[in-house]
C-alpha atoms as a PDB file:
ATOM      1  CA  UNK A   1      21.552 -38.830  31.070  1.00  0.00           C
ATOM      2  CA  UNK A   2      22.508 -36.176  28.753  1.00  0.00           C
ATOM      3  CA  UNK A   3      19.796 -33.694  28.226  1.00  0.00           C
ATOM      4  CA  UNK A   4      19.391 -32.631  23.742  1.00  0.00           C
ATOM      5  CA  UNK A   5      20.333 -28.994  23.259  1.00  0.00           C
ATOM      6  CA  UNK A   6      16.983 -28.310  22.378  1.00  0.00           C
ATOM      7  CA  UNK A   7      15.213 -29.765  25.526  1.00  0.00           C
ATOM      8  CA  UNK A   8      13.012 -26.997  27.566  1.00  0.00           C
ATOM      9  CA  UNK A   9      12.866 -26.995  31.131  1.00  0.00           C
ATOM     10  CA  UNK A  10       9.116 -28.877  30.854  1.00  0.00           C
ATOM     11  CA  UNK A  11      10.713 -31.249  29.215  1.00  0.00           C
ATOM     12  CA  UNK A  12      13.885 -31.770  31.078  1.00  0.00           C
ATOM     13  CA  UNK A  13      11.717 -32.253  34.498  1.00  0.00           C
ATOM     14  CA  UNK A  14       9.733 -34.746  32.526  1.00  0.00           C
ATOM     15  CA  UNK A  15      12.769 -36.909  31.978  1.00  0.00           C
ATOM     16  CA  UNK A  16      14.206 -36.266  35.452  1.00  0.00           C
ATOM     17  CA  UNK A  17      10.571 -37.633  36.310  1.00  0.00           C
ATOM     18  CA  UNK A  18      10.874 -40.717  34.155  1.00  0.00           C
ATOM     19  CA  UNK A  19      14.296 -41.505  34.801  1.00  0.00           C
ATOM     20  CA  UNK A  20      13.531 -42.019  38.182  1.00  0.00           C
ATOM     21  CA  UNK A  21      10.538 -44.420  37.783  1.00  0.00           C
ATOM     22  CA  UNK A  22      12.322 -47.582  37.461  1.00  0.00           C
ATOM     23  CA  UNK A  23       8.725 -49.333  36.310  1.00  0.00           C
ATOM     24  CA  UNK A  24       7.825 -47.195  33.464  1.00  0.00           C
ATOM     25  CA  UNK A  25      11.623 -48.040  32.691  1.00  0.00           C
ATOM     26  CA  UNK A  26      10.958 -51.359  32.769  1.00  0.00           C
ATOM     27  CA  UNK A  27       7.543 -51.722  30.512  1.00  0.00           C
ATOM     28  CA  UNK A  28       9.338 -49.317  28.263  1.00  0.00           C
ATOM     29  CA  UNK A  29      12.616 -51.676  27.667  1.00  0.00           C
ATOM     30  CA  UNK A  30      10.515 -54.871  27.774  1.00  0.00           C
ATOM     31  CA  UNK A  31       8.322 -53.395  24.906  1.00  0.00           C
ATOM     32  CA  UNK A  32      10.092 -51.601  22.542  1.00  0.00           C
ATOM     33  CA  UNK A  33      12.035 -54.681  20.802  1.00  0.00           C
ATOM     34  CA  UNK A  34       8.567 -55.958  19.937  1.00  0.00           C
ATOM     35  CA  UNK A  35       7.593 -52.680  18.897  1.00  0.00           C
ATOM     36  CA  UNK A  36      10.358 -51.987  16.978  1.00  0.00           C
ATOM     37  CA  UNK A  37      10.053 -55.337  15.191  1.00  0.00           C
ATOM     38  CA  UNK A  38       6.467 -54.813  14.545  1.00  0.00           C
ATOM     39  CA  UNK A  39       7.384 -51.427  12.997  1.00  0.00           C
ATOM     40  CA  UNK A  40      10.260 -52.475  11.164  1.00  0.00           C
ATOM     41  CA  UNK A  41       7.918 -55.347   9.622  1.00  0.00           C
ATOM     42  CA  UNK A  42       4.727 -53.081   8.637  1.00  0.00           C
ATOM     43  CA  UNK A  43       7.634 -51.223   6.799  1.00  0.00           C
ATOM     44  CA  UNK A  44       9.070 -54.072   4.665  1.00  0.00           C
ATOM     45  CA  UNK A  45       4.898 -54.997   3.525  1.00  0.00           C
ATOM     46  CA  UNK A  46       5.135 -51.470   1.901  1.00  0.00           C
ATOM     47  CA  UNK A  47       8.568 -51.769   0.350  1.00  0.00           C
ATOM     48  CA  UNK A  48      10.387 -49.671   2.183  1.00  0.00           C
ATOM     49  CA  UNK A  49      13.998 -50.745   3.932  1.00  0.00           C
ATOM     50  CA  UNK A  50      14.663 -50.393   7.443  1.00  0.00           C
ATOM     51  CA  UNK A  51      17.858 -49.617   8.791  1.00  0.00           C
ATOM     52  CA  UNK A  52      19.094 -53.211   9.260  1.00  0.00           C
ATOM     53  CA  UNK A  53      21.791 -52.096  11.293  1.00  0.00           C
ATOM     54  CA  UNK A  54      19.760 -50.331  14.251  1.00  0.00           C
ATOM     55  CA  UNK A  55      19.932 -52.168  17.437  1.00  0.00           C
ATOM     56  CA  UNK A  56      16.223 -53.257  19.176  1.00  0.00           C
ATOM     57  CA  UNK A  57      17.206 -50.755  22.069  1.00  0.00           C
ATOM     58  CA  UNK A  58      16.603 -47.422  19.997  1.00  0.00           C
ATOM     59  CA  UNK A  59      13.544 -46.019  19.709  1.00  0.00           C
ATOM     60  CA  UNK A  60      13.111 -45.092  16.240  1.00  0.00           C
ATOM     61  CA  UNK A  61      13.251 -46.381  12.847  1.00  0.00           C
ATOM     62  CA  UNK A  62      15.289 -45.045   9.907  1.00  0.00           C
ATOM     63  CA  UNK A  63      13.926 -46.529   6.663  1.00  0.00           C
ATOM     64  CA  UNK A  64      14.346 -45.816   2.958  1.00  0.00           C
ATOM     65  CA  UNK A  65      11.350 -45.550   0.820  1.00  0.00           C
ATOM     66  CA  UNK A  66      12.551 -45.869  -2.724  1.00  0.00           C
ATOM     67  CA  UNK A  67      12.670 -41.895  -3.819  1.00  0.00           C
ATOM     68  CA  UNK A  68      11.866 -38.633  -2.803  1.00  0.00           C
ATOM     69  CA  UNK A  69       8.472 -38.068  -3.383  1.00  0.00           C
ATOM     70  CA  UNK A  70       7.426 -41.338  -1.490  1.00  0.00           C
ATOM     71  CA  UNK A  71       9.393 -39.709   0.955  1.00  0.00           C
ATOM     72  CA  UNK A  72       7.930 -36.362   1.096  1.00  0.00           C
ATOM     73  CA  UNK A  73       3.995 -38.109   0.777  1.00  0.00           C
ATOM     74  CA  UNK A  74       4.650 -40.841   3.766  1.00  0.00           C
ATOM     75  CA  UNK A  75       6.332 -37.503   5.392  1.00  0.00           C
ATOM     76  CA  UNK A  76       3.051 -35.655   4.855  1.00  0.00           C
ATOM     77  CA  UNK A  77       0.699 -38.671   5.288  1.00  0.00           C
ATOM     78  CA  UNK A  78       2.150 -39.446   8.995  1.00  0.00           C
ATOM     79  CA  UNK A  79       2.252 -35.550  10.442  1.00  0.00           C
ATOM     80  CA  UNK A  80      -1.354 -35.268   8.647  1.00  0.00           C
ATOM     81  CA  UNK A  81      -2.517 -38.048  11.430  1.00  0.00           C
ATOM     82  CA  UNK A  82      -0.636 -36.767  14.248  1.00  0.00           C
ATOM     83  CA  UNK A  83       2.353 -39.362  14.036  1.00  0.00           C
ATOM     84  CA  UNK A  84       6.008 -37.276  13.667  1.00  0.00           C
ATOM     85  CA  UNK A  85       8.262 -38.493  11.707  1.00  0.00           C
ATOM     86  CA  UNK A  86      11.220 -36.933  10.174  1.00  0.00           C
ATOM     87  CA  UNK A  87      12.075 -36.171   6.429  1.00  0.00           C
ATOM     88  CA  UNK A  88      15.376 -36.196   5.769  1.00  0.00           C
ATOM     89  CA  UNK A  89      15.874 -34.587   2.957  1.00  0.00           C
ATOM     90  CA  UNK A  90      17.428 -31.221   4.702  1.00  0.00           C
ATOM     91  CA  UNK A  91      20.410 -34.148   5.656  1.00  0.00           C
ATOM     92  CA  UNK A  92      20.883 -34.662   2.133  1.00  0.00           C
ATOM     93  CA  UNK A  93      19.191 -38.086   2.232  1.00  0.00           C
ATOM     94  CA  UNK A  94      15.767 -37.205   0.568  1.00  0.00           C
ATOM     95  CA  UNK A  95      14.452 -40.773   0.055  1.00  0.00           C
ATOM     96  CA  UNK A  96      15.300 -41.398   3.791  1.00  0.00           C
ATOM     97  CA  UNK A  97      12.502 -41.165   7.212  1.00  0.00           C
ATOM     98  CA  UNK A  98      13.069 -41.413  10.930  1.00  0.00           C
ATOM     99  CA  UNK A  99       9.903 -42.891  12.608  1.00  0.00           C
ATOM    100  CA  UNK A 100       9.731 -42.753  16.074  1.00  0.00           C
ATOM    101  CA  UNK A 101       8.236 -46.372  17.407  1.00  0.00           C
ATOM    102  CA  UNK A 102       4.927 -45.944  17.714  1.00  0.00           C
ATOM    103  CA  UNK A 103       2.561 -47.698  19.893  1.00  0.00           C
ATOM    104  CA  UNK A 104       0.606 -50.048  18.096  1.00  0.00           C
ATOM    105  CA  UNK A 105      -2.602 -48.165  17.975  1.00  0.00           C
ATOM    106  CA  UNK A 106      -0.671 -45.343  16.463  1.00  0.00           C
ATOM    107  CA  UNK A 107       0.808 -47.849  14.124  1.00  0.00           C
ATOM    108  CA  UNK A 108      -2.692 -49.189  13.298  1.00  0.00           C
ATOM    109  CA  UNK A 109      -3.350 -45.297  11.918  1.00  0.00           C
ATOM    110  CA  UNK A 110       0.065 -44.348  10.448  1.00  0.00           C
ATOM    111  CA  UNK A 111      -0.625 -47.720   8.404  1.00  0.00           C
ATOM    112  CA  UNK A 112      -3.774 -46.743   6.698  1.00  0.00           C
ATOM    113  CA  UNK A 113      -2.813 -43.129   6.606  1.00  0.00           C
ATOM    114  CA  UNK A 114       0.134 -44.423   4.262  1.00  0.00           C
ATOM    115  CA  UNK A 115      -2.288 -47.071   2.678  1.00  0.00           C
ATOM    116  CA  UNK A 116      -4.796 -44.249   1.759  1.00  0.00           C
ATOM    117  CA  UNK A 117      -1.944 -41.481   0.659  1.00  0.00           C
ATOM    118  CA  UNK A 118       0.603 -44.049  -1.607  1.00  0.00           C
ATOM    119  CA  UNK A 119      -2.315 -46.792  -2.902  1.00  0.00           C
ATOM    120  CA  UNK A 120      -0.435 -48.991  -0.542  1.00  0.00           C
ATOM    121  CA  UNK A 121      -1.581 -51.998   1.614  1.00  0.00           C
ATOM    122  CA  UNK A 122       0.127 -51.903   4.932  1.00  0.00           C
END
């Protein structure tokens, strides 16, 4: 496992932890395709474009919204709720946002939070 630069030592035990529970593993790799899918479809309903490309294994979404300011207000909308996502307009890709895949209950909120903040059904 290779540990991101930016990983503190809280964190780094945390995956040691995980790594080693081979069930957790499990329920995580079993879900996230169906997550994933889930996300990726709740995406297309708002007109957005998922990266089509992205294998079922990873555990994020990177979708394009149409322009920058959807961007930046589905950017805003989802850290206003407590869901992170990533703008990426400091990459030079300002219509572009990395999602990590939720679970669905946090889906259920990110949603609406987008629903209420772009007049859009999701």
């Amino acid at each position: 496992m290779q540990t991101p630069r930016s990983c503190n030592s809280a964190a780094q035990a945390f995956a040691a932890v995980v790594a080693a529970d081979g069930d957790y593993l499990r329920r995580t790799w079993t879900s996230q395709p169906g997550r994933q899918r889930e996300t990726e479809g709740r995406l297309r309903k708002l007109g957005w474009a998922p990266n089509a490309e992205s294998p079922p294994w990873v555990p994020y979404v990177y979708f394009h919204t149409g322009g920058e300011a959807t961007a930046r207000r589905a950017a805003d909308a989802a850290q206003a709720v407590g869901v992170p996502v990533r703008w990426w307009k400091s990459y030079e890709q300002p219509a572009f946002v990395r999602l990590g895949v939720p679970c669905p209950a946090s889906q259920d909120v990110l949603s609406s939070a987008w629903a209420q903040a772009l007049g859009k059904a999701g």
